[in-house]
C-alpha atoms as a PDB file:
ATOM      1  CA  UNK A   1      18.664  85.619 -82.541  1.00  0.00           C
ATOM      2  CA  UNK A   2      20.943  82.755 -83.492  1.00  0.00           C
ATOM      3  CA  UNK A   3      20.637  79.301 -82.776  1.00  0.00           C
ATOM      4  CA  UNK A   4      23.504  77.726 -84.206  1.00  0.00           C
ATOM      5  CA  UNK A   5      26.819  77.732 -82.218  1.00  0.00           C
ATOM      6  CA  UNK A   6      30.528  78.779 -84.049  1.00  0.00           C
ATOM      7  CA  UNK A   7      31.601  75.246 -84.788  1.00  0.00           C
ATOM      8  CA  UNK A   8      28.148  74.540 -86.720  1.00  0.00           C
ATOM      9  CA  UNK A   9      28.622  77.954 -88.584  1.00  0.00           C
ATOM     10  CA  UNK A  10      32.375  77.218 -89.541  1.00  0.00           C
ATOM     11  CA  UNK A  11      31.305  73.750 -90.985  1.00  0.00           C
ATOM     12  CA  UNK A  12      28.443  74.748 -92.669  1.00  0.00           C
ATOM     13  CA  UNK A  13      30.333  77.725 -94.327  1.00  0.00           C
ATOM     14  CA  UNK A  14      32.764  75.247 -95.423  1.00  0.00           C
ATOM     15  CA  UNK A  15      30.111  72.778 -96.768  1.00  0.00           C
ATOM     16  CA  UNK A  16      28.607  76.074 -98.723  1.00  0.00           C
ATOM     17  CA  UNK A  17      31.904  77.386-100.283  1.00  0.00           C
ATOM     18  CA  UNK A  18      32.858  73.900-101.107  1.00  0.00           C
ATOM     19  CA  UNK A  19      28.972  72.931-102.842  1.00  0.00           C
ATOM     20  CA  UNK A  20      29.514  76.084-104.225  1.00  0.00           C
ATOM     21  CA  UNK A  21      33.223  75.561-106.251  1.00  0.00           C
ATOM     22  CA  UNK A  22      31.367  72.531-108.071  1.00  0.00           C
ATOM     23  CA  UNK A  23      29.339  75.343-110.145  1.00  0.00           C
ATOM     24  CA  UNK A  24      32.556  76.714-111.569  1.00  0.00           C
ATOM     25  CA  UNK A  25      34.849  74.263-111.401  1.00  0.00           C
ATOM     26  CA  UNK A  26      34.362  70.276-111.370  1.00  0.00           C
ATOM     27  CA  UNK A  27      31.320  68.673-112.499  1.00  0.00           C
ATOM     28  CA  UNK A  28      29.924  71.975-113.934  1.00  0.00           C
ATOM     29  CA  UNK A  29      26.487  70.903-111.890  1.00  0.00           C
ATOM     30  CA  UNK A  30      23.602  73.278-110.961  1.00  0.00           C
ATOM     31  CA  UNK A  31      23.296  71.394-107.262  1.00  0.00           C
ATOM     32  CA  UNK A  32      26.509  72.746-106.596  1.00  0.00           C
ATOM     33  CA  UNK A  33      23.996  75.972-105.865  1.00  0.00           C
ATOM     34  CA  UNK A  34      22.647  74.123-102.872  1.00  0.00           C
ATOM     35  CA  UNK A  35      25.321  75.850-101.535  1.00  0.00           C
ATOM     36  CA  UNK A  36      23.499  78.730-100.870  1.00  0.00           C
ATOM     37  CA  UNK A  37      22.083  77.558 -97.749  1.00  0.00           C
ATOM     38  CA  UNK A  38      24.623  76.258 -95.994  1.00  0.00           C
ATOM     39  CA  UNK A  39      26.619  79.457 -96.681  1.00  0.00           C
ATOM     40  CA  UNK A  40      23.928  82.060 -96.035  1.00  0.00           C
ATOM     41  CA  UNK A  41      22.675  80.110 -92.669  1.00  0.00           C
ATOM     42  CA  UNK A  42      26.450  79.832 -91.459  1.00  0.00           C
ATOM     43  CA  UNK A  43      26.769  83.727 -92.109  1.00  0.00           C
ATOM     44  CA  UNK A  44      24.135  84.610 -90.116  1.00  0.00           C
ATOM     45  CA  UNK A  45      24.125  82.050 -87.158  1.00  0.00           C
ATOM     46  CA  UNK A  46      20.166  81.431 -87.443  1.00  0.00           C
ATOM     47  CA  UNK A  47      18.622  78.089 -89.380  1.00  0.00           C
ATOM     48  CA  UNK A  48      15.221  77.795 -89.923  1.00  0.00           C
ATOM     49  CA  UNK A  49      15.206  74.090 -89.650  1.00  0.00           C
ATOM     50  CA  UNK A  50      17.132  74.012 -86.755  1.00  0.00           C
ATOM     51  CA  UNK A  51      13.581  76.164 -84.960  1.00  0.00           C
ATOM     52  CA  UNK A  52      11.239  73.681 -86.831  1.00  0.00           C
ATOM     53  CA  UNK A  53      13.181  70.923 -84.919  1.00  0.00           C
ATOM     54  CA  UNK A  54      13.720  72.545 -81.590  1.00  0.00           C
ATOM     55  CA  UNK A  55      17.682  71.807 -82.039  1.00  0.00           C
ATOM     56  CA  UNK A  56      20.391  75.025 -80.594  1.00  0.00           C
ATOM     57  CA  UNK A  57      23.929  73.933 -81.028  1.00  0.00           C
ATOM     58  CA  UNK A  58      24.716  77.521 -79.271  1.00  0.00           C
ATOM     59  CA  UNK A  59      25.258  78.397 -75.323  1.00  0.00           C
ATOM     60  CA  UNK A  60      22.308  80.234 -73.943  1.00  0.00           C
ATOM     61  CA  UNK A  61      22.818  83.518 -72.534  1.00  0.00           C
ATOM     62  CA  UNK A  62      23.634  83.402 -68.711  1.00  0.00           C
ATOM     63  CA  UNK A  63      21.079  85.183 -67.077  1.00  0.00           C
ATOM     64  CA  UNK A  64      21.810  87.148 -63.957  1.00  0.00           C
END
Protein backbone atom coordinates (compact mmCIF):
# COMPACT_ATOMS: atom_id res chain seq x y z
CA UNK A 1 0.00 0.00 0.00
CA UNK A 2 1.53 3.37 -0.79
CA UNK A 3 0.16 6.61 -0.40
CA UNK A 4 2.64 8.89 -1.59
CA UNK A 5 2.88 9.56 -5.39
CA UNK A 6 6.62 9.52 -7.44
CA UNK A 7 7.19 13.24 -7.29
CA UNK A 8 6.70 13.20 -3.30
CA UNK A 9 9.09 10.10 -3.15
CA UNK A 10 11.83 11.75 -5.46
CA UNK A 11 11.78 14.93 -3.20
CA UNK A 12 11.73 13.37 -0.10
CA UNK A 13 14.66 11.01 -1.12
CA UNK A 14 16.46 14.05 -2.01
CA UNK A 15 15.63 15.89 1.29
CA UNK A 16 16.96 12.43 3.09
CA UNK A 17 20.30 12.02 1.16
CA UNK A 18 20.88 15.67 1.45
CA UNK A 19 19.94 15.78 5.71
CA UNK A 20 21.93 12.92 5.57
CA UNK A 21 25.55 14.40 3.89
CA UNK A 22 25.45 17.00 6.92
CA UNK A 23 26.50 13.90 9.29
CA UNK A 24 29.69 13.40 7.33
CA UNK A 25 30.40 16.31 5.81
CA UNK A 26 29.39 20.06 6.83
CA UNK A 27 28.32 20.96 10.17
CA UNK A 28 29.30 17.49 11.58
CA UNK A 29 25.53 17.62 13.30
CA UNK A 30 23.59 14.59 14.66
CA UNK A 31 20.09 16.15 13.06
CA UNK A 32 21.58 15.57 9.89
CA UNK A 33 20.16 11.81 10.94
CA UNK A 34 16.65 13.13 10.57
CA UNK A 35 17.37 12.02 7.38
CA UNK A 36 16.33 8.76 7.97
CA UNK A 37 12.80 9.40 7.47
CA UNK A 38 12.56 11.17 4.63
CA UNK A 39 14.80 8.58 2.92
CA UNK A 40 13.24 5.38 4.26
CA UNK A 41 9.46 6.81 3.62
CA UNK A 42 10.54 7.91 -0.05
CA UNK A 43 11.94 4.24 -0.56
CA UNK A 44 9.01 2.66 0.23
CA UNK A 45 6.15 4.99 -1.07
CA UNK A 46 4.06 4.67 2.35
CA UNK A 47 4.18 7.64 5.25
CA UNK A 48 2.67 7.15 8.32
CA UNK A 49 1.78 10.73 8.78
CA UNK A 50 0.49 11.11 5.57
CA UNK A 51 -2.56 8.10 7.00
CA UNK A 52 -2.79 10.05 10.36
CA UNK A 53 -3.75 13.09 8.15
CA UNK A 54 -5.86 11.47 5.51
CA UNK A 55 -3.42 13.15 2.74
CA UNK A 56 -2.50 10.59 -0.78
CA UNK A 57 -0.37 12.51 -3.17
CA UNK A 58 -0.72 9.12 -5.40
CA UNK A 59 -3.46 8.20 -8.28
CA UNK A 60 -5.90 5.65 -7.04
CA UNK A 61 -6.17 2.51 -8.80
CA UNK A 62 -8.83 2.62 -11.66
CA UNK A 63 -11.27 0.21 -10.87
CA UNK A 64 -13.04 -1.69 -13.59
Amino acid sequence: MTNAGMIDRVIRVIVGLGLLMLVFTGPHTAWGWIGVVPLLTGLVGFCPAYTLLGIRTCKLPDKA
